[in-house]
C-alpha atoms as a PDB file:
ATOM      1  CA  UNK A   1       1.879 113.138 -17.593  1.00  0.00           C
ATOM      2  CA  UNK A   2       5.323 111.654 -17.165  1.00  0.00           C
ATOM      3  CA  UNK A   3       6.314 113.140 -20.589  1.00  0.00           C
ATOM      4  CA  UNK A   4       5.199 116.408 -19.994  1.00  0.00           C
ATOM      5  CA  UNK A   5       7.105 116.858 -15.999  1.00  0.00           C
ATOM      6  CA  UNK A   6      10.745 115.579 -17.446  1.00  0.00           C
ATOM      7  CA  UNK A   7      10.663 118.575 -20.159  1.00  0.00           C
ATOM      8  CA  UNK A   8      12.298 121.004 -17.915  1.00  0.00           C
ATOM      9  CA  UNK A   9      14.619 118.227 -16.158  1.00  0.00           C
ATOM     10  CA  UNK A  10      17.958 117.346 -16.981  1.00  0.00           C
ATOM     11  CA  UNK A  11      17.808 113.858 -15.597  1.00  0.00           C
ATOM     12  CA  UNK A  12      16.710 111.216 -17.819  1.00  0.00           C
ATOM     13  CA  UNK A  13      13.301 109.327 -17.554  1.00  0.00           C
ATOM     14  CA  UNK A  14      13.031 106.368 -15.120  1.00  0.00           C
ATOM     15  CA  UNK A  15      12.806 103.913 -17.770  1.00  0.00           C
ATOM     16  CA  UNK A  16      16.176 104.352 -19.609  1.00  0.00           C
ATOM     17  CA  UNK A  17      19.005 102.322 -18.278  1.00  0.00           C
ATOM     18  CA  UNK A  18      22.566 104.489 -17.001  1.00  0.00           C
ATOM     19  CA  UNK A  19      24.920 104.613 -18.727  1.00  0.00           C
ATOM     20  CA  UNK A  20      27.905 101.096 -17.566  1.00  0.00           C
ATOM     21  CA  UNK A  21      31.631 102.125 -17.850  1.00  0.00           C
ATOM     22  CA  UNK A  22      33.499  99.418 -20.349  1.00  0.00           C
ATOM     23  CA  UNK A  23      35.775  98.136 -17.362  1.00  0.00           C
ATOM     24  CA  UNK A  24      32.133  97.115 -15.697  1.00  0.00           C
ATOM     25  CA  UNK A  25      30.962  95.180 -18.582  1.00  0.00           C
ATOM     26  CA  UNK A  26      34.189  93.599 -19.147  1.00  0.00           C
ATOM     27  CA  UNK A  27      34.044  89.660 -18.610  1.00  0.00           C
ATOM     28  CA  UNK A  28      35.655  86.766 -19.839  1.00  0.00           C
ATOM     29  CA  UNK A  29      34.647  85.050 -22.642  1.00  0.00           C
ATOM     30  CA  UNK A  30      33.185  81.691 -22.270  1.00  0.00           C
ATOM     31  CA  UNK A  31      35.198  78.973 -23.838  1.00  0.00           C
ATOM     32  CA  UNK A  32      33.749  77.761 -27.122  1.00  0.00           C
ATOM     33  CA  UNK A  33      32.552  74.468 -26.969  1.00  0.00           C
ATOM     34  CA  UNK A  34      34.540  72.471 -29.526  1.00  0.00           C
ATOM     35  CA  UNK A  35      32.695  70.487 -32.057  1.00  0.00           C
ATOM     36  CA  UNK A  36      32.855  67.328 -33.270  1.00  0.00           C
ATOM     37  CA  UNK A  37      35.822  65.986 -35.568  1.00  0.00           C
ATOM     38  CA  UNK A  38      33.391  65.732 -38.164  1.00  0.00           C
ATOM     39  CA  UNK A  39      32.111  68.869 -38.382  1.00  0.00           C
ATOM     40  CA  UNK A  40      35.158  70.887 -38.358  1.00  0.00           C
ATOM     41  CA  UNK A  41      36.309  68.649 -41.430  1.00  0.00           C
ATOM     42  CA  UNK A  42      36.159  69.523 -45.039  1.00  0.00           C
ATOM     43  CA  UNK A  43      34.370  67.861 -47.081  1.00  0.00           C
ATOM     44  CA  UNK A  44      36.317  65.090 -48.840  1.00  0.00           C
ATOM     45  CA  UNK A  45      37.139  64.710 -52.893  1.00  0.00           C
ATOM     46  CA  UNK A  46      34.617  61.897 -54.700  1.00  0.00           C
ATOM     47  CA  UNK A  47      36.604  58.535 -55.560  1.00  0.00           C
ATOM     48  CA  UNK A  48      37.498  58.515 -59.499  1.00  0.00           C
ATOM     49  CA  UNK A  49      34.819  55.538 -59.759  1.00  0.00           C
ATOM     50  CA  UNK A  50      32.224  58.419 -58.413  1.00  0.00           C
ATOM     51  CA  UNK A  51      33.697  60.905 -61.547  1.00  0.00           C
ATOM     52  CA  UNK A  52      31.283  61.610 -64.488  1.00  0.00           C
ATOM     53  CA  UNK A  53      33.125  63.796 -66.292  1.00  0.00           C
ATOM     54  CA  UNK A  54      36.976  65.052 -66.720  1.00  0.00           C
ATOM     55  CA  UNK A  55      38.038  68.341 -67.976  1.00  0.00           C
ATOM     56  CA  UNK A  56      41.195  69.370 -68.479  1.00  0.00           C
ATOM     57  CA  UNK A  57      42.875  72.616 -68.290  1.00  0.00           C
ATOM     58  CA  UNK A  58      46.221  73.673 -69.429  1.00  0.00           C
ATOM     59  CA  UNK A  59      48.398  76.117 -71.558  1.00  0.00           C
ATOM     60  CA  UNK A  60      50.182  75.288 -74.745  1.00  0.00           C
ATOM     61  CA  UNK A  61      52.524  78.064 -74.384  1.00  0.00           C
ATOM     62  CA  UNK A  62      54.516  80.127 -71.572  1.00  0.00           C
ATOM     63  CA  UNK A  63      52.722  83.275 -70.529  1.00  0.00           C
ATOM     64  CA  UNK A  64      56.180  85.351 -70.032  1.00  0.00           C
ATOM     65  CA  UNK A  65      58.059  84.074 -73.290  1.00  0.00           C
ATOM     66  CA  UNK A  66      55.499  82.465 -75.403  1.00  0.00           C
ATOM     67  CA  UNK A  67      57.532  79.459 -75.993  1.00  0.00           C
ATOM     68  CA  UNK A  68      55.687  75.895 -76.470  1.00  0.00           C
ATOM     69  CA  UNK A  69      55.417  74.546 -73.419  1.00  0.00           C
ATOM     70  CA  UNK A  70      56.560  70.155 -72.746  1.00  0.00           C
ATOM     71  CA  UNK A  71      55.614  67.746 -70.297  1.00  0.00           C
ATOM     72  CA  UNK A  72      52.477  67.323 -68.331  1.00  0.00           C
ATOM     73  CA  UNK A  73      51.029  65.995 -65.202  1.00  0.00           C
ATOM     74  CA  UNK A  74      48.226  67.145 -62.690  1.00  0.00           C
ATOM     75  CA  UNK A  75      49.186  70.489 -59.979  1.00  0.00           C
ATOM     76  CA  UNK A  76      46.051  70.206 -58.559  1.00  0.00           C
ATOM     77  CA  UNK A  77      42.180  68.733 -58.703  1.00  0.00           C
ATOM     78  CA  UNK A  78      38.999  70.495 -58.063  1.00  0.00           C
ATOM     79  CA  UNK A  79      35.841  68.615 -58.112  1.00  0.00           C
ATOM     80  CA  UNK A  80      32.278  70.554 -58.608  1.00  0.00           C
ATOM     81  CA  UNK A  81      29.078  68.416 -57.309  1.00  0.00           C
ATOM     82  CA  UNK A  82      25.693  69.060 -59.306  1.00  0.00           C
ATOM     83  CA  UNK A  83      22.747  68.259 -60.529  1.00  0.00           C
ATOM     84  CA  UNK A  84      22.241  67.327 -63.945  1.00  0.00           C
ATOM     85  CA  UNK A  85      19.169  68.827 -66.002  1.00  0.00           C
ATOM     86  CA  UNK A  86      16.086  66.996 -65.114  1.00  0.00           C
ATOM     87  CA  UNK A  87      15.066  64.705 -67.982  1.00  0.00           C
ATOM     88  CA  UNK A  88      11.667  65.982 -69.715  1.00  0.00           C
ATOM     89  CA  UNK A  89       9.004  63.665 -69.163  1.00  0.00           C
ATOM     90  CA  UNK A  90       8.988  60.249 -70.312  1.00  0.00           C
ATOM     91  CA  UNK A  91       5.666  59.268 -72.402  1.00  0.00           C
ATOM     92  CA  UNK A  92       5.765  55.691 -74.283  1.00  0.00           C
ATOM     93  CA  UNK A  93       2.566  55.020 -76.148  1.00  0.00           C
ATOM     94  CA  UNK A  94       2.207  51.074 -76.571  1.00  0.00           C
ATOM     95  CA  UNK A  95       0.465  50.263 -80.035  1.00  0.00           C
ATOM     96  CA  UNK A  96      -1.444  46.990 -80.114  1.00  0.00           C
ATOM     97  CA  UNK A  97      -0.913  45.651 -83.606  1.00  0.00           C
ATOM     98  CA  UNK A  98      -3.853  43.759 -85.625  1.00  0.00           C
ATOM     99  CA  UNK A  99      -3.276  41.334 -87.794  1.00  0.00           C
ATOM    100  CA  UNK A 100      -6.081  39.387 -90.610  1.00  0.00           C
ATOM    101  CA  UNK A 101      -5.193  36.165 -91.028  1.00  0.00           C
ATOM    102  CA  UNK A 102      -6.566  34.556 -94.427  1.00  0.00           C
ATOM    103  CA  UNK A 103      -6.912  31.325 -93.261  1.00  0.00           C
ATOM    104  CA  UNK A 104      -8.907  31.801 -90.009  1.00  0.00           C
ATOM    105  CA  UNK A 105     -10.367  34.887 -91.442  1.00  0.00           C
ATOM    106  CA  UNK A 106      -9.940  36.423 -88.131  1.00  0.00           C
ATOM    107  CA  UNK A 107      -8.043  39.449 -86.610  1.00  0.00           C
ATOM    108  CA  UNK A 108      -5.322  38.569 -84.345  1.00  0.00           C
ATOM    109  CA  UNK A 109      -3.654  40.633 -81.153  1.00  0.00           C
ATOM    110  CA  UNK A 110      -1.216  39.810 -78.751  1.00  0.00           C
ATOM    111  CA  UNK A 111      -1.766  39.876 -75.336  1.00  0.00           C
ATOM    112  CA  UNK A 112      -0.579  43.088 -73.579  1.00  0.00           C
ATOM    113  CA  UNK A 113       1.270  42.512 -70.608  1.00  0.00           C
ATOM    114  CA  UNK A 114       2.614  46.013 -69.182  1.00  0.00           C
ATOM    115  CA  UNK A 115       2.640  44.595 -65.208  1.00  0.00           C
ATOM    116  CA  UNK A 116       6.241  45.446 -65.237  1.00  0.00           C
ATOM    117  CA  UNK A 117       5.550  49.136 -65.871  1.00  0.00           C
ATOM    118  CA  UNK A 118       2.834  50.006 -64.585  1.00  0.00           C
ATOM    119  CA  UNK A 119       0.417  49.125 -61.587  1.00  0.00           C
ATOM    120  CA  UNK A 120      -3.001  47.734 -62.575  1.00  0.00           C
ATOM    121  CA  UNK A 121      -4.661  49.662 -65.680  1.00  0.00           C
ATOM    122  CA  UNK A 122      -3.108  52.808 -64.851  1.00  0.00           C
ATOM    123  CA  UNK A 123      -1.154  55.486 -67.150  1.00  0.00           C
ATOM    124  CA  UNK A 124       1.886  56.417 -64.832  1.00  0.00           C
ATOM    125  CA  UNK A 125       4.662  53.976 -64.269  1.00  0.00           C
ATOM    126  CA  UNK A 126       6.285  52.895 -61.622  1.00  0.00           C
ATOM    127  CA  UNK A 127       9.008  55.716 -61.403  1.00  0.00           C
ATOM    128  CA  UNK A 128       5.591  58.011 -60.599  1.00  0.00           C
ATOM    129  CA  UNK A 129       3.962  55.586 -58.292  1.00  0.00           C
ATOM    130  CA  UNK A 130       7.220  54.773 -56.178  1.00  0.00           C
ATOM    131  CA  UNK A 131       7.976  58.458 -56.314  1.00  0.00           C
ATOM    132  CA  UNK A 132       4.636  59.393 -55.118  1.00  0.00           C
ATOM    133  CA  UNK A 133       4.390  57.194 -52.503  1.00  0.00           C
ATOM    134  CA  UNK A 134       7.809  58.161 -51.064  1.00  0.00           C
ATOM    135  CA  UNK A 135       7.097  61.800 -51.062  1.00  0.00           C
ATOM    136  CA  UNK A 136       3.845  60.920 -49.281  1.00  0.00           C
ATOM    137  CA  UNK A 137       5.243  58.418 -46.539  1.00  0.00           C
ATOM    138  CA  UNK A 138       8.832  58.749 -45.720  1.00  0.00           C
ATOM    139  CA  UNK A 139       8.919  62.599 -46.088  1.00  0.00           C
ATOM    140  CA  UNK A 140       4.961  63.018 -45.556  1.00  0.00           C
ATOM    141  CA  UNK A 141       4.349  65.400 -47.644  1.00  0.00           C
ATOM    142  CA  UNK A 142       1.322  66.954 -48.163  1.00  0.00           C
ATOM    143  CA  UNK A 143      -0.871  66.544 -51.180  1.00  0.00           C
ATOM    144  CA  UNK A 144      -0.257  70.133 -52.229  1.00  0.00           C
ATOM    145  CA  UNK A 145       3.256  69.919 -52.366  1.00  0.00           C
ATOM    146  CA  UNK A 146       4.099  66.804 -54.050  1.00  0.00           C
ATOM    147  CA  UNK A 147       1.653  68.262 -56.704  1.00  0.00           C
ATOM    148  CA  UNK A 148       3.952  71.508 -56.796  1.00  0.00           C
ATOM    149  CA  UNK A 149       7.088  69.414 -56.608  1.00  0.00           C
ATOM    150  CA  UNK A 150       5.998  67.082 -59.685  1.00  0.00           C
ATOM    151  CA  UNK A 151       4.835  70.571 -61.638  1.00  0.00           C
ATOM    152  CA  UNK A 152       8.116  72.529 -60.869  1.00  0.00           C
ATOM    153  CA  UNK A 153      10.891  69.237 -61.634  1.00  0.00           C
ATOM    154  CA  UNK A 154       8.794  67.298 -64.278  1.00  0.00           C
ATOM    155  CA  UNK A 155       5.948  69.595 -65.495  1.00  0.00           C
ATOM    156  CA  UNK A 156       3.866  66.632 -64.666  1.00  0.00           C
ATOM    157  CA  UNK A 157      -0.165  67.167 -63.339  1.00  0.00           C
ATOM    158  CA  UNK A 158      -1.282  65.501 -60.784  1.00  0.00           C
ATOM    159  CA  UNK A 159      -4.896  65.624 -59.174  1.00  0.00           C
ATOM    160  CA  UNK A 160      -5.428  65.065 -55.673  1.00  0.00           C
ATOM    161  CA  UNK A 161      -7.034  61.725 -56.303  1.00  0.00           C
ATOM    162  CA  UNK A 162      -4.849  60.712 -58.825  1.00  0.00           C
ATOM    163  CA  UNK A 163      -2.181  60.950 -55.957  1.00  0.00           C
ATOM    164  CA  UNK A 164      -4.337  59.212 -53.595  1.00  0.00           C
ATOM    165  CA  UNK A 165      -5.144  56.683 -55.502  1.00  0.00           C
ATOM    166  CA  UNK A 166      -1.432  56.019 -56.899  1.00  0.00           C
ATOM    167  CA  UNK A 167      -0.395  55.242 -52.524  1.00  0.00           C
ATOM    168  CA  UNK A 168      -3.367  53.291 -52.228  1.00  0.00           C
ATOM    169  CA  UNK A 169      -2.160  51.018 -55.571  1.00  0.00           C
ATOM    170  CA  UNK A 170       1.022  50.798 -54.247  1.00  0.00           C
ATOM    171  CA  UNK A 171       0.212  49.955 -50.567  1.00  0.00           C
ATOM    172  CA  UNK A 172      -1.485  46.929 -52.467  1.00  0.00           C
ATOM    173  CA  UNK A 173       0.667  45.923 -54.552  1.00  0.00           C
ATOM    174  CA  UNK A 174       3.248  45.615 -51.555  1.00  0.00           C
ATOM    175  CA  UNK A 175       1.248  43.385 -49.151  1.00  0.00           C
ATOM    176  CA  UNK A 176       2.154  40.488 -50.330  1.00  0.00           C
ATOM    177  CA  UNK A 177       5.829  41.241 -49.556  1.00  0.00           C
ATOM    178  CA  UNK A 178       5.032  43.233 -46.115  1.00  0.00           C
ATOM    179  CA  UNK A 179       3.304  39.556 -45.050  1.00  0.00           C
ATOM    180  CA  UNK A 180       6.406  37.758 -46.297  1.00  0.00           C
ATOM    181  CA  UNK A 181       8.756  40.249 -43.666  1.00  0.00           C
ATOM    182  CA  UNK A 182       6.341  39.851 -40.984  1.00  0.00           C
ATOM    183  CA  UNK A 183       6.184  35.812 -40.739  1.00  0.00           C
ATOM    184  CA  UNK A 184      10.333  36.102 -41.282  1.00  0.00           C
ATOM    185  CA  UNK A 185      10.185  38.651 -38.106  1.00  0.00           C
ATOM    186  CA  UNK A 186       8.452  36.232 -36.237  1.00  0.00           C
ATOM    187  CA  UNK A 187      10.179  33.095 -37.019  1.00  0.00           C
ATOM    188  CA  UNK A 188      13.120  34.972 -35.818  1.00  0.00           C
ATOM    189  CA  UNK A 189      14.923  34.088 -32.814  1.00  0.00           C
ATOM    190  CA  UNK A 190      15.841  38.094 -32.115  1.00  0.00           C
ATOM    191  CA  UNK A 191      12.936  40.591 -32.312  1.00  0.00           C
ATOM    192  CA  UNK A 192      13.583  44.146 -31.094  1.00  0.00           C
ATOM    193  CA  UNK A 193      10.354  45.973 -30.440  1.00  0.00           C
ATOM    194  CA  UNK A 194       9.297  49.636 -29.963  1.00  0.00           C
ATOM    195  CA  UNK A 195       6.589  51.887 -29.310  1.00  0.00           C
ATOM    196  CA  UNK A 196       5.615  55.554 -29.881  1.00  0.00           C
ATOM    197  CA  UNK A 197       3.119  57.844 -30.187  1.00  0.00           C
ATOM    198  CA  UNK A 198       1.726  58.656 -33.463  1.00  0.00           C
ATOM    199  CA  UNK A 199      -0.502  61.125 -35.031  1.00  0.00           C
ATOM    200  CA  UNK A 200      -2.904  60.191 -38.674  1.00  0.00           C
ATOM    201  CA  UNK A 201      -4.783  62.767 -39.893  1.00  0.00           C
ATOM    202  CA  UNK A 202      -4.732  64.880 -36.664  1.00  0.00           C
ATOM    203  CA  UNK A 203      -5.559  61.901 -34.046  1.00  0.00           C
ATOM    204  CA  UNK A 204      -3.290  60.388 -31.521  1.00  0.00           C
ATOM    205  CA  UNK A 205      -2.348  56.766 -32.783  1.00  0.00           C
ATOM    206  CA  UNK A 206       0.613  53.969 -31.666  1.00  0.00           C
ATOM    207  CA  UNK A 207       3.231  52.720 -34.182  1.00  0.00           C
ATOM    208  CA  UNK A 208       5.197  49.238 -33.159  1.00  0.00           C
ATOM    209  CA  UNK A 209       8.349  49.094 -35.075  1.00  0.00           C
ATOM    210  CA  UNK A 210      10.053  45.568 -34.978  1.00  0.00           C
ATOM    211  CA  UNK A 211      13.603  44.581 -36.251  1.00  0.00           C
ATOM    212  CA  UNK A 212      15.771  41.875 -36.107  1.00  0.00           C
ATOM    213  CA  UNK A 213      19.341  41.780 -36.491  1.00  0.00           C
ATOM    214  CA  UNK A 214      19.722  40.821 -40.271  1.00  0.00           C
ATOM    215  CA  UNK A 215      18.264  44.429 -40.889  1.00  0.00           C
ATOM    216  CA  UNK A 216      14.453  42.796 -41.290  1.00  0.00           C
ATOM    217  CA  UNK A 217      11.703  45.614 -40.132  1.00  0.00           C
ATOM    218  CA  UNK A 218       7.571  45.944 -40.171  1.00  0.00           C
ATOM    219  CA  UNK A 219       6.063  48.887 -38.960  1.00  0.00           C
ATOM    220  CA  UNK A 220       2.265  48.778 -37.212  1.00  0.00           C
ATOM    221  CA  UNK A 221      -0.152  51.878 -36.965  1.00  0.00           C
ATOM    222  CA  UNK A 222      -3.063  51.385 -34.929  1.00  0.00           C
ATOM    223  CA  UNK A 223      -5.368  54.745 -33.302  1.00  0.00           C
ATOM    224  CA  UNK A 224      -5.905  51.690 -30.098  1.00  0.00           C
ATOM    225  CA  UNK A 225      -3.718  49.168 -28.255  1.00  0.00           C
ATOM    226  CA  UNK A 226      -6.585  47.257 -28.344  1.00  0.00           C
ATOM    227  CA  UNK A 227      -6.950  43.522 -29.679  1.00  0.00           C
ATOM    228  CA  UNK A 228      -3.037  44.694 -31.306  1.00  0.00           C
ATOM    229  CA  UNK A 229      -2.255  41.216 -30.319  1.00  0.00           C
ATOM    230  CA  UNK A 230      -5.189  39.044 -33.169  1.00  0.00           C
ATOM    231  CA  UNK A 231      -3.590  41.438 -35.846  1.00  0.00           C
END
């Protein structure tokens, strides 16, 4: 063995690299590559319209002499950016009222019309829905984690299909409006296409992004180019 024939030598073993004097590994430094203006820049105070709250520190009396201090105006700002405590939960129960009416002899309701909360005969609102289908689309989330994210912030549960089924609702709810964009795409007189490569539910698809200059845009998923142009 290797091992055993270096015990009685004073050289060291072939595999450890000698020993370089400092003068040898001396070099000059490479010049640092100088970032952008932006990045080297603080970040700037909010605007007072952006301001939710002022406090206001100073002494009523001198520190060395304790006489009353006079006068005031602001030595300096400093601005702290937070969130503020998640609101709990929001649950409104809608009671539909009966009343008898002597005459008819009849029990009367009024018509419940919660379309402006809530999509179809669901319980969760539209905050949930849009919410949902954001963390599902533009950050494509998984279901796992927007079930975490909803338990953690807003000690809301969420089953798998209830998430499912709250993209689906608002996928239809929005066609109307998606079919409104497209026809204005095409009856523009600019169209700027695109294509890329895609991937749904682990197979290769195309998306077709189109835009026109008054900040219109549709987006198109097929898993073919095929027959793209009857759809």
């Amino acid at each position: 063995m290797e091992i055993e024939d270096l015990r009685g030598s004073t050289s060291p073993p072939t595999f450890v690299k000698p020993n370089t004097h400092k003068e040898k590994r001396a070099h000059p430094k490479k010049t640092r590559r100088q970032r952008a203006a932006e990045q080297n820049a603080g970040r700037k105070k909010e605007p007072a319209s952006q301001v939710t709250q002022i406090h206001q520190h100073g002494l009523d009396r001198c520190p060395g002499c304790d006489y009353k201090l006079s006068g005031e105006s602001i030595a300096r700002r400093r601005q702290v950016i937070d969130l503020p405590v998640m609101p709990a939960l929001q649950v409104v129960e809608h009671q539909v009222i009966k009343r008898w009416c002597p005459k008819c002899k009849k029990w009367h309701v009024p018509v419940l019309d919660l379309s402006s909360e809530v999509l179809g005969q669901g319980r969760m609102g539209h905050g949930i829905a849009s919410l949902v289908s954001w963390l599902r689309t533009t950050l494509r989330l998984p279901v796992k984690l927007v079930q975490d994210l909803l338990q953690q912030i807003y000690k809301l549960k969420l089953s798998a299909g209830e998430i499912v089924g709250l993209t689906h609702a608002v996928a239809k709810a929005g066609q109307n409006a998606v079919a409104q964009i497209k026809q204005a795409i095409l009856s523009s007189p600019h169209v700027h296409m695109d294509e890329t490569g895609w991937r749904e539910d682990g197979d290769n698809g195309y998306v077709w992004a189109s835009s026109t200059p008054e900040g219109l845009r549709a987006f198109e998923f097929h898993f073919s180019r095929v027959n793209i142009g009857g759809n």
